[in-house]
N, C-alpha and C. Protein backbone atom coordinates (compact mmCIF):
# COMPACT_ATOMS: atom_id res chain seq x y z
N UNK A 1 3.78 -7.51 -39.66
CA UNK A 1 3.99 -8.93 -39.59
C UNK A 1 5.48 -9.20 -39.72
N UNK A 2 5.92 -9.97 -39.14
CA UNK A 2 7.51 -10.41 -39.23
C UNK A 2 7.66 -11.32 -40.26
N UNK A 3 8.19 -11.23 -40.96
CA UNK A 3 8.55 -11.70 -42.83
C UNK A 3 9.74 -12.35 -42.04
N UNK A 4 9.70 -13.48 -43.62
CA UNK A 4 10.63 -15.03 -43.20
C UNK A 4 11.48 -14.69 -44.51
N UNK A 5 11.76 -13.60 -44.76
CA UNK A 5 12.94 -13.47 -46.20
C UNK A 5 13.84 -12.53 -45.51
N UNK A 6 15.06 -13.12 -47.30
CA UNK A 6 15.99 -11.78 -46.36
C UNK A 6 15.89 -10.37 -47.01
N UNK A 7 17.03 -9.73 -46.13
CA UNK A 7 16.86 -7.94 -46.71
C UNK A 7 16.90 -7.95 -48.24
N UNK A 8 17.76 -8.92 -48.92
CA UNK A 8 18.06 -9.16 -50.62
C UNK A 8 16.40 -9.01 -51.04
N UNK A 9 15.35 -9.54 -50.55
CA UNK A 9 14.39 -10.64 -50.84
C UNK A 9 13.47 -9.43 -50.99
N UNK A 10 13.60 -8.47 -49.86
CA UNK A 10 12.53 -7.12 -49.54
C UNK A 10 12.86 -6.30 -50.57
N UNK A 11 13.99 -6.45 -50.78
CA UNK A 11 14.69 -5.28 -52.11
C UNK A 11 13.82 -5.50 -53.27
N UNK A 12 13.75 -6.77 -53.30
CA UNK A 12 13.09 -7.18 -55.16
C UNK A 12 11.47 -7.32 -54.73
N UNK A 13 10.94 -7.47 -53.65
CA UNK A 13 9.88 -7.26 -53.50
C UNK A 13 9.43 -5.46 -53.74
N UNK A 14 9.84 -4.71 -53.58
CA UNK A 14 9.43 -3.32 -53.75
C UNK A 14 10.34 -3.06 -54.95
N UNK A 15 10.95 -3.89 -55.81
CA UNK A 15 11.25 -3.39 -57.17
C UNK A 15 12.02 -1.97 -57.87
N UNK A 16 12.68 -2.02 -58.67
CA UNK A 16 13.98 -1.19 -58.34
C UNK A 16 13.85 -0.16 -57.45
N UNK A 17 14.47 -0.57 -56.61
CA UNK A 17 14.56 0.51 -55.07
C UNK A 17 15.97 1.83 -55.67
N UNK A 18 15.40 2.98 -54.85
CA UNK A 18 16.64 3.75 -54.81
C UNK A 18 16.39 4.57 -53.65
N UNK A 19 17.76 4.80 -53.05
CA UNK A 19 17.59 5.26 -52.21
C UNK A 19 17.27 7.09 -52.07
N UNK A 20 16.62 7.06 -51.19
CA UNK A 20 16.12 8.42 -51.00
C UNK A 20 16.03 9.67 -49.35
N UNK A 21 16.98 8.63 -48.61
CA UNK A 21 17.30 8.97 -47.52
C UNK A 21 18.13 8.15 -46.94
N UNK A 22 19.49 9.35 -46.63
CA UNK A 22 20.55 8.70 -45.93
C UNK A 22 21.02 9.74 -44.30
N UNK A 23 20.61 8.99 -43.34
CA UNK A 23 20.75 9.67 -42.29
C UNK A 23 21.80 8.58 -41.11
N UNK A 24 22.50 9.83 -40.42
CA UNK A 24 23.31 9.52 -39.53
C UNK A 24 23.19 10.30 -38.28
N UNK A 25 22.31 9.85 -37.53
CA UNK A 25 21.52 10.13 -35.93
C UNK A 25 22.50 9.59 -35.41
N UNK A 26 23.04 10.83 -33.99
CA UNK A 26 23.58 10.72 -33.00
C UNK A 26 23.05 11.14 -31.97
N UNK A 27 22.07 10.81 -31.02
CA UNK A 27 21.03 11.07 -30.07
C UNK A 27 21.79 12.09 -28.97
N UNK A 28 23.01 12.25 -29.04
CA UNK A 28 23.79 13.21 -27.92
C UNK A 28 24.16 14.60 -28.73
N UNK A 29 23.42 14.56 -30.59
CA UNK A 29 23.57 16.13 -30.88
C UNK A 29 22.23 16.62 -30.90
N UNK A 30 20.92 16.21 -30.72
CA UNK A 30 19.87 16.75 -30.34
C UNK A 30 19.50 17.23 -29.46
N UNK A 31 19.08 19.11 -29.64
CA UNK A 31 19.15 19.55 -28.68
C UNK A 31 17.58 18.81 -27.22
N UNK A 32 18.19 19.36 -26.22
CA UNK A 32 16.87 18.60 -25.06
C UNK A 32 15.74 19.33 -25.29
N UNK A 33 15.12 18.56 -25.05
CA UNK A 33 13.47 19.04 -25.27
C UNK A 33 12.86 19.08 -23.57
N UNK A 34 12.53 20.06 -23.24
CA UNK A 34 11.88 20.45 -22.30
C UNK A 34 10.11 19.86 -22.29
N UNK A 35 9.94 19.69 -23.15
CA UNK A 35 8.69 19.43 -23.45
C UNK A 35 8.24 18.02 -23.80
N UNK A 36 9.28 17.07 -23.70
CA UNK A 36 9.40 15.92 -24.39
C UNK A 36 8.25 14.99 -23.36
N UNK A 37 7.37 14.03 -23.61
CA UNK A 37 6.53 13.05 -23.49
C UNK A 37 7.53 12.25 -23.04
N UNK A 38 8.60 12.07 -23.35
CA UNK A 38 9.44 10.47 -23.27
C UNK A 38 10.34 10.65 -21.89
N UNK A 39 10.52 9.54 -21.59
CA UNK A 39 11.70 9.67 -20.61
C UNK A 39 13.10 10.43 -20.36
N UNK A 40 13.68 10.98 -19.52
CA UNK A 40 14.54 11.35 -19.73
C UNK A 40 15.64 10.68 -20.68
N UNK A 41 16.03 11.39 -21.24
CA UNK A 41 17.67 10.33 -22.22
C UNK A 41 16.83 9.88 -23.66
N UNK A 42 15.68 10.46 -23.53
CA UNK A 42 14.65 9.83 -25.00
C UNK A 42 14.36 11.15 -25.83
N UNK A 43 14.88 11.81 -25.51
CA UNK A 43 13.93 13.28 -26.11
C UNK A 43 14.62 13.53 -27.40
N UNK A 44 15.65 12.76 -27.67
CA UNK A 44 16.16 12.94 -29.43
C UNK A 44 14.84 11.91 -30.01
N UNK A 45 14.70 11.01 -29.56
CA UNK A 45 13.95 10.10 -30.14
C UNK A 45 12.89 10.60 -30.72
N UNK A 46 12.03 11.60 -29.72
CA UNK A 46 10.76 12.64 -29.64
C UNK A 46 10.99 13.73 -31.16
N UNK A 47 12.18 13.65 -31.04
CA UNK A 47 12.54 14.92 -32.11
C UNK A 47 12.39 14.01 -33.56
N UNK A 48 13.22 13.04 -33.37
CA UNK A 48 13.64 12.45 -34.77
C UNK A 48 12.30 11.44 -35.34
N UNK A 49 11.71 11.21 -34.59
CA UNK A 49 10.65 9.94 -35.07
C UNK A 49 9.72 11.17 -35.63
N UNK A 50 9.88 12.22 -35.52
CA UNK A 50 8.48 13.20 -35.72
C UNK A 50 9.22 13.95 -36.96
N UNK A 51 9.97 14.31 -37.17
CA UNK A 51 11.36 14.42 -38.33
C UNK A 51 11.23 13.60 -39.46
N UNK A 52 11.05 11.73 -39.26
CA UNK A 52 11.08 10.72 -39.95
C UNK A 52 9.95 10.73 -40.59
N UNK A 53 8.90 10.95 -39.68
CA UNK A 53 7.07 10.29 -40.12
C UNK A 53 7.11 11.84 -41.20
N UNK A 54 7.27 13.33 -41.03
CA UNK A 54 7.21 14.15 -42.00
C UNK A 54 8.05 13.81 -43.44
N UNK A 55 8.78 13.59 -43.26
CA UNK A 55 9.99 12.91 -44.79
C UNK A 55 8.71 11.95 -45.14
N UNK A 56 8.19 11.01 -44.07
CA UNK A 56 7.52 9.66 -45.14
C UNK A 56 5.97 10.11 -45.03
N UNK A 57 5.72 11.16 -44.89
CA UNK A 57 4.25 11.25 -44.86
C UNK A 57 3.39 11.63 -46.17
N UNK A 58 4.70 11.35 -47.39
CA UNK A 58 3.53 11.42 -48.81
C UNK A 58 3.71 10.09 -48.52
N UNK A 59 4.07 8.91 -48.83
CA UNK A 59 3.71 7.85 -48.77
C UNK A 59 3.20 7.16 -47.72
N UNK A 60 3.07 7.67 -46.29
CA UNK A 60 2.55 6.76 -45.13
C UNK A 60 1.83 7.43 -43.97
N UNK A 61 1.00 8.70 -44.60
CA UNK A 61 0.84 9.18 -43.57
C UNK A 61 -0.78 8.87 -43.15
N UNK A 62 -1.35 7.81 -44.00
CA UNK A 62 -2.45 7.24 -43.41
C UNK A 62 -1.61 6.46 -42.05
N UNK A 63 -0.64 6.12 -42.14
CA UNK A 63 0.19 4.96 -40.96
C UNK A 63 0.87 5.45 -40.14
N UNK A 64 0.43 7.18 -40.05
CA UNK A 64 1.30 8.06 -38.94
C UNK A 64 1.64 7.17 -37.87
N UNK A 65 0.52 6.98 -37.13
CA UNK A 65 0.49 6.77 -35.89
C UNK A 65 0.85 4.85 -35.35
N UNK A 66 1.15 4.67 -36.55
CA UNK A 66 1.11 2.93 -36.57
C UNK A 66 2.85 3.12 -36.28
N UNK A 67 3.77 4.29 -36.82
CA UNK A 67 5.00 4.24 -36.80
C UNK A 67 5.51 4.74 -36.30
N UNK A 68 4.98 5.95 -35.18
CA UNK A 68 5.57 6.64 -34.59
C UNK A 68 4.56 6.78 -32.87
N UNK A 69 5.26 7.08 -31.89
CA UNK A 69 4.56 7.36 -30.79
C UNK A 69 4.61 6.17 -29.96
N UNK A 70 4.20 6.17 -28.57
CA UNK A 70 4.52 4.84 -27.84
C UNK A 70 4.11 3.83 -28.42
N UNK A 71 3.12 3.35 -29.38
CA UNK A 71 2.96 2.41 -30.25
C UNK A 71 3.94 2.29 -31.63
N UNK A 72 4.56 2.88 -31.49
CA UNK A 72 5.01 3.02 -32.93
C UNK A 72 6.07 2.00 -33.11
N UNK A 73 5.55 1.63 -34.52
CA UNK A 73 6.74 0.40 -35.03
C UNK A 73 8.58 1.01 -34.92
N UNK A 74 8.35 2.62 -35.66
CA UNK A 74 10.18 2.84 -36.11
C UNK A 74 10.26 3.40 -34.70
N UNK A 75 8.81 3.92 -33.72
CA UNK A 75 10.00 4.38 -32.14
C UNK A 75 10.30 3.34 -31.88
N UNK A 76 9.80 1.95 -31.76
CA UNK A 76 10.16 0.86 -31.17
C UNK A 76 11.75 0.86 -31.39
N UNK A 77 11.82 0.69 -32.97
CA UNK A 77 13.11 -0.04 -33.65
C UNK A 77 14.10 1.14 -32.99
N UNK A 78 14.44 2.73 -33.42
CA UNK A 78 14.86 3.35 -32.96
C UNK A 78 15.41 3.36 -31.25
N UNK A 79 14.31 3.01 -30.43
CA UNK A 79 14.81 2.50 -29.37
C UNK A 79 15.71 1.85 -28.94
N UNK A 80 15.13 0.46 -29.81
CA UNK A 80 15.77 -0.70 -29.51
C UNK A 80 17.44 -0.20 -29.85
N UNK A 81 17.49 0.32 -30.63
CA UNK A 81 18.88 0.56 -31.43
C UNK A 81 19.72 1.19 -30.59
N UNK A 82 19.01 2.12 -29.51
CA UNK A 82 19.41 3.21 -28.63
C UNK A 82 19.86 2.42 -27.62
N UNK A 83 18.88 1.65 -26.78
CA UNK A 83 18.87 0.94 -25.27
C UNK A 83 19.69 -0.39 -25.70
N UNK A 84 19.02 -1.34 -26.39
CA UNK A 84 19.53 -2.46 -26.73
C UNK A 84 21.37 -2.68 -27.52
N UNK A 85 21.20 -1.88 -28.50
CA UNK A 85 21.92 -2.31 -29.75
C UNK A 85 23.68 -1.26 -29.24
N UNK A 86 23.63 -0.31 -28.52
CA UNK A 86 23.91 1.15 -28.21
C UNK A 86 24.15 0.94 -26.97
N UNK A 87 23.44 0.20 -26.06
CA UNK A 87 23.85 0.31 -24.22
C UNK A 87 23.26 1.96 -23.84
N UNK A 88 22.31 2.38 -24.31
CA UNK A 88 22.30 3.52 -24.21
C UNK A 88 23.35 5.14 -24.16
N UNK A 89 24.24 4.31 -24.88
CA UNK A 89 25.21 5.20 -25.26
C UNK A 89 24.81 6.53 -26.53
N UNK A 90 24.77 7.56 -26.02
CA UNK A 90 24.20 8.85 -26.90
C UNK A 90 25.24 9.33 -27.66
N UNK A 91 26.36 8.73 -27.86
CA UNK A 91 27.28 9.17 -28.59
C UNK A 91 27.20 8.39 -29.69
N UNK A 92 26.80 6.96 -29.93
CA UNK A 92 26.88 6.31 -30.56
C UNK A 92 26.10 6.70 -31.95
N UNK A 93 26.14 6.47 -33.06
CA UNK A 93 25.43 6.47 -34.73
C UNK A 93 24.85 5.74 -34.73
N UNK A 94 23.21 5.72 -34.97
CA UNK A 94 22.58 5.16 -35.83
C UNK A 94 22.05 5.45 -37.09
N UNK A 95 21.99 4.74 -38.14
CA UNK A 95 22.04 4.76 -39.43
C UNK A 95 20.47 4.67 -39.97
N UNK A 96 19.95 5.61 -40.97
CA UNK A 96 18.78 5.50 -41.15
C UNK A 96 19.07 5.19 -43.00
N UNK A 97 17.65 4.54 -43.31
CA UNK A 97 18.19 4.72 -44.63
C UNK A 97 16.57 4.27 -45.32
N UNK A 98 15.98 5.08 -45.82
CA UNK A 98 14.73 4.61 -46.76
C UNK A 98 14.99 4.72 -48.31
N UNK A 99 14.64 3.50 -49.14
CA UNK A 99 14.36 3.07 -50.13
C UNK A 99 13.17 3.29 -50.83
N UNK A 100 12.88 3.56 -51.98
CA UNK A 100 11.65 3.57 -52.42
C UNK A 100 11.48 3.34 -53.78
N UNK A 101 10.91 2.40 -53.96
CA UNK A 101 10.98 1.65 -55.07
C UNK A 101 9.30 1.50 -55.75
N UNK A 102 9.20 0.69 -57.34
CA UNK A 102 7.68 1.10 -58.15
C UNK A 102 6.77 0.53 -57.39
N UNK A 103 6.90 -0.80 -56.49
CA UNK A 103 5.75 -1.11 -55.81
C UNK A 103 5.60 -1.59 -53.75
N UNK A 104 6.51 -0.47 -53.35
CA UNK A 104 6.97 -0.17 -52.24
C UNK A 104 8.12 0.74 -51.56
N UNK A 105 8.00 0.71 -50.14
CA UNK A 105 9.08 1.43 -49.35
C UNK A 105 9.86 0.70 -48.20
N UNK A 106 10.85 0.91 -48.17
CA UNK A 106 11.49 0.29 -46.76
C UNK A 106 12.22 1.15 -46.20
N UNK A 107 12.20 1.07 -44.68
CA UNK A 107 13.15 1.82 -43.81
C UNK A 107 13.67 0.88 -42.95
N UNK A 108 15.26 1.14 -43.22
CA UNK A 108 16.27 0.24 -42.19
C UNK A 108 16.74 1.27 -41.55
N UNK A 109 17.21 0.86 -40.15
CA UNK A 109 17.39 1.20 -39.26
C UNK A 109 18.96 0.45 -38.27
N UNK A 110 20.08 0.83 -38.51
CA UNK A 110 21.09 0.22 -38.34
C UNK A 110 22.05 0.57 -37.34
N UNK A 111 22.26 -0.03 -36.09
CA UNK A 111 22.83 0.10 -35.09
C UNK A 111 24.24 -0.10 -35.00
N UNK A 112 25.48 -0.01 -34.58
CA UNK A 112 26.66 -0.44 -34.51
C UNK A 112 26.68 -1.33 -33.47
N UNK A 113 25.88 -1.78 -32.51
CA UNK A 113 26.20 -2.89 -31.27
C UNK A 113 26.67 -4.00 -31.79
N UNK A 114 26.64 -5.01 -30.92
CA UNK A 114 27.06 -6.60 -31.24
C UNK A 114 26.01 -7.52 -31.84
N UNK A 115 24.68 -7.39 -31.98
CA UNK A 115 23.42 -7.90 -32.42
C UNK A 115 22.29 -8.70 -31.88
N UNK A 116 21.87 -9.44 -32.23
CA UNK A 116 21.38 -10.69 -31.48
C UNK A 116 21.11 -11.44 -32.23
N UNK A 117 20.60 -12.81 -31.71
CA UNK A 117 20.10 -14.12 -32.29
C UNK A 117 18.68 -13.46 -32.70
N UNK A 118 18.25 -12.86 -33.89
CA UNK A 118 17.59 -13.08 -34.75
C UNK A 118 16.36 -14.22 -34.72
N UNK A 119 16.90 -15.42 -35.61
CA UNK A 119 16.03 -16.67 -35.10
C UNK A 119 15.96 -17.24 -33.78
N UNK A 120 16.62 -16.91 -32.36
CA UNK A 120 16.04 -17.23 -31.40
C UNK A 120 15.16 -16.22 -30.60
N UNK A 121 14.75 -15.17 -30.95
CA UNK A 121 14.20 -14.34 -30.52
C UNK A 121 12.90 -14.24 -30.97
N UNK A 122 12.71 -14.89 -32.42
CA UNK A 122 11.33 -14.80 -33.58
C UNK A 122 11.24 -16.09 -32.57
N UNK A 123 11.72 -17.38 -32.39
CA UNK A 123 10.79 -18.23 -32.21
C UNK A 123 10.73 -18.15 -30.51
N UNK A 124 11.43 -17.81 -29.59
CA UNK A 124 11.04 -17.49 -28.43
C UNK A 124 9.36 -16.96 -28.27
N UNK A 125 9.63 -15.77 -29.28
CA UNK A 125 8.33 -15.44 -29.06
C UNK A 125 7.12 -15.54 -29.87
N UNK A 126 6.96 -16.93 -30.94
CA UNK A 126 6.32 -17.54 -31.56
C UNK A 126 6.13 -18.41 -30.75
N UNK A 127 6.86 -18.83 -29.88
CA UNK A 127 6.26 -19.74 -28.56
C UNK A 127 5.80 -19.33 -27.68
N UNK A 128 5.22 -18.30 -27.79
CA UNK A 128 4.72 -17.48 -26.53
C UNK A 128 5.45 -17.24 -25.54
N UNK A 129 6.35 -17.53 -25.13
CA UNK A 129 6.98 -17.25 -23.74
C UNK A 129 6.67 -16.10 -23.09
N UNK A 130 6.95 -16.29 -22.16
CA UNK A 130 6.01 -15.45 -21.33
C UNK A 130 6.31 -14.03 -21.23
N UNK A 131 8.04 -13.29 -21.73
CA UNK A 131 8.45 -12.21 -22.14
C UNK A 131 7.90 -11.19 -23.11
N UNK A 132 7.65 -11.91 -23.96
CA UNK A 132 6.91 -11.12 -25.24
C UNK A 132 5.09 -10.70 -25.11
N UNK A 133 4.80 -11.23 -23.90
CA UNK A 133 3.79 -11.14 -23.44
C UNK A 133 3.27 -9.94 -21.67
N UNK A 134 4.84 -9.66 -21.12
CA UNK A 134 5.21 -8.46 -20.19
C UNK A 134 6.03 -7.62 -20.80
N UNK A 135 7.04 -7.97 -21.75
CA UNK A 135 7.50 -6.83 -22.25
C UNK A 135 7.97 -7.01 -23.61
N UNK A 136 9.32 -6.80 -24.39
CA UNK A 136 8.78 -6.98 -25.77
C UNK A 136 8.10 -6.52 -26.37
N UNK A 137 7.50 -5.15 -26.13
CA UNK A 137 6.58 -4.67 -26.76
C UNK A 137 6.74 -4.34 -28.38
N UNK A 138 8.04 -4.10 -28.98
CA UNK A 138 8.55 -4.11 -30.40
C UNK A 138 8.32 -5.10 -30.75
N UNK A 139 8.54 -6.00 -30.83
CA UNK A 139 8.54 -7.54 -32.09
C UNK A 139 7.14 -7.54 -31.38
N UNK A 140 6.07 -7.56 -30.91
CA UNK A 140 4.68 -7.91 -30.59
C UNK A 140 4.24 -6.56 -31.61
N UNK A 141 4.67 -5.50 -31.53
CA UNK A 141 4.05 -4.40 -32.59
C UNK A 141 4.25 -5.09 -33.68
N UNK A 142 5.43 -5.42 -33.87
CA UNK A 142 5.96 -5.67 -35.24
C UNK A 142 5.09 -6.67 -36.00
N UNK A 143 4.86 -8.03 -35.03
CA UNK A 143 4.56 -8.60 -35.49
C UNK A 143 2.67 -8.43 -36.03
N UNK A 144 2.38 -7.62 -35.27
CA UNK A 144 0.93 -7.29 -35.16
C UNK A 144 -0.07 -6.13 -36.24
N UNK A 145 1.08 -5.89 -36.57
CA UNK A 145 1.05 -5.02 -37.97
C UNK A 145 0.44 -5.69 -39.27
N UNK A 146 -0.36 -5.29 -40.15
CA UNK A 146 -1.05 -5.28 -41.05
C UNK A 146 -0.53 -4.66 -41.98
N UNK A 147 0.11 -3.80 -41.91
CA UNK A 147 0.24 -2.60 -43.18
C UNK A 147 1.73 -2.70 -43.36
N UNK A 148 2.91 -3.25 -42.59
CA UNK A 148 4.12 -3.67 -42.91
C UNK A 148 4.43 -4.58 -42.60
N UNK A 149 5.62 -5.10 -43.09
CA UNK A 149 6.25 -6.37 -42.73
C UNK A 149 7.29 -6.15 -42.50
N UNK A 150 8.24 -6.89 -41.57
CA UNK A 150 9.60 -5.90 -40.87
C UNK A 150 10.38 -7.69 -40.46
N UNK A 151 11.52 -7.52 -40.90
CA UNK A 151 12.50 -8.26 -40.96
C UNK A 151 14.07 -7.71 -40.11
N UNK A 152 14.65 -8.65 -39.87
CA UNK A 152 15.88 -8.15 -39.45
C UNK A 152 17.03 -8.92 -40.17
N UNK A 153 18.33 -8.08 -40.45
CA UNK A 153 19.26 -8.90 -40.65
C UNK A 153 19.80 -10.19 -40.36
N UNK A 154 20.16 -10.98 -40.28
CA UNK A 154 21.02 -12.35 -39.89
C UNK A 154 21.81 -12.08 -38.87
N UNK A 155 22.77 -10.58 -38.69
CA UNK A 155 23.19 -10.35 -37.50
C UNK A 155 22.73 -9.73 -36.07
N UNK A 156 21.47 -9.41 -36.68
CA UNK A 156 20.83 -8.48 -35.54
C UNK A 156 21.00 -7.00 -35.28
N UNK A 157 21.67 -6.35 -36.57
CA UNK A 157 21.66 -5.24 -36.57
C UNK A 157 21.79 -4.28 -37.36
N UNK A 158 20.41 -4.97 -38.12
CA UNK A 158 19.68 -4.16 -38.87
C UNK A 158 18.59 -4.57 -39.45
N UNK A 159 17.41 -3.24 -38.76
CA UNK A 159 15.80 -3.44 -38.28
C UNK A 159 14.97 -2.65 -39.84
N UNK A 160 14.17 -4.08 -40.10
CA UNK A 160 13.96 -3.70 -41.68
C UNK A 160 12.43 -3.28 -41.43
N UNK A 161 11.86 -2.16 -41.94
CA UNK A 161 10.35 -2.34 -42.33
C UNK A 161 9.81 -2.17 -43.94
N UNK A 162 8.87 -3.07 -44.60
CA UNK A 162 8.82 -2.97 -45.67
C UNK A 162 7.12 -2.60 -45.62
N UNK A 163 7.12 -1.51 -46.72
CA UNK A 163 5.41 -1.37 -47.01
C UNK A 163 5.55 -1.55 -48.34
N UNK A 164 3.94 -2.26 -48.67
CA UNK A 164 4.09 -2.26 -50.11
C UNK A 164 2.64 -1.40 -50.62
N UNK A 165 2.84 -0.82 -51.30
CA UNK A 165 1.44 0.20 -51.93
C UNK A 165 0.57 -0.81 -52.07
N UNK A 166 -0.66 -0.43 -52.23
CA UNK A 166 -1.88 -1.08 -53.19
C UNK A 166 -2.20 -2.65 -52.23
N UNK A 167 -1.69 -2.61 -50.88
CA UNK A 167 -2.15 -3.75 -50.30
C UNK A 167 -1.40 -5.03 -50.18
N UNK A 168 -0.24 -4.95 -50.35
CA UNK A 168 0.65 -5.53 -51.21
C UNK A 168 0.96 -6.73 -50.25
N UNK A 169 0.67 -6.58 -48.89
CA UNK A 169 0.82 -7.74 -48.25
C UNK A 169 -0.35 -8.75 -47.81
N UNK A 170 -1.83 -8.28 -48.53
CA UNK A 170 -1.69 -9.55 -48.86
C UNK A 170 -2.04 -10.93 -49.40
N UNK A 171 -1.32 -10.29 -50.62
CA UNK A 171 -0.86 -11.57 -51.61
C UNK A 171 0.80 -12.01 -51.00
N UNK A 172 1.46 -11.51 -49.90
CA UNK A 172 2.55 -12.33 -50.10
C UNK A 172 2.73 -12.33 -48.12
N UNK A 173 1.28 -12.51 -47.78
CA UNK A 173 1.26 -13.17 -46.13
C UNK A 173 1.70 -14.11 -46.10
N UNK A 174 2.14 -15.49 -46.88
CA UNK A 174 2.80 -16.53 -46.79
C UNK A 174 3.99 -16.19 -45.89
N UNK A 175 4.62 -14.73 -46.82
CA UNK A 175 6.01 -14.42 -46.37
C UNK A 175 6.38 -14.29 -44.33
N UNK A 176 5.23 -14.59 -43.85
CA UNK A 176 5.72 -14.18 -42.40
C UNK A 176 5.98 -15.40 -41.92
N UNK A 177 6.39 -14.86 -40.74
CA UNK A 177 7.27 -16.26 -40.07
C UNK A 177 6.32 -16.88 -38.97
């Protein structure tokens, strides 16, 4: 579900957070995968999202498949970060970083591009327009999710997902947008 707080807001929702993964992905030092499912120019992605879901699979690996794979919430974000945020530039850093705190986890996901409008993009496609409905397939995952809630920065570049143990969203479904 797409949450209407900010990154401050997710922090104190999963309660003293510390961090427990700090990664710096450059999609042009992964070696090619011959074997890769994904498109050409995607096959770090193939490597690293399957890399990511093992690191989080004591805490999420009932949600393997909710976060990784052509459905997947972090391939989405990862993407986006790659094509969108990146110009598809493979030289470029993206920044990984999971938190884990007494009554949740979050993984941000942080691009160096220029960003986007944030709030015109949530309500574009809270109005249905007709984009988020042919393509857009990330913020339609995102938003369609049950088991996280995923926010973005104010500048657009940086893609939040928050889980909370024990069901945790929901007592605080208010929080979506």
């Amino acid at each position: 579900m797409l949450l209407s707080i900010t990154p401050e807001e997710a922090l104190h929702l999963i309660e003293s957070p510390c961090q427990i993964l700090k990664e710096r992905i450059v999609p042009a030092e992964f070696p090619h995968l011959s074997d890769s499912p994904y498109q050409p120019g995607y096959d770090w992605l193939y490597n690293y999202e399957r890399r990511i879901a093992a690191f989080l699979e004591k805490w999420l690996r009932a949600y393997r498949y909710e976060l990784i794979g052509e459905k997947g919430i972090l391939c989405e974000a990862l993407s986006n970060a790659f094509c969108h945020g990146h110009d598809k530039d493979p030289q470029k850093p993206i920044l990984v970083r999971v938190l884990l705190g007494e009554r949740g986890l979050i993984v941000q996901i942080k691009d160096t591009g220029p960003g986007f409008d944030v709030q015109g993009i949530y309500q574009r496609y809270h109005s249905r327009k007709k984009y988020y409905f042919t393509a857009g397939n990330g913020i339609r995952l995102m938003d369609q999710s049950s088991q996280f809630g995923v926010l973005h920065d104010a500048t657009g570049t940086v893609f939040i997902l928050v889980h909370l143990f024990d069901n945790g969203f929901e007592t605080v479904s208010r929080l979506a947008r």
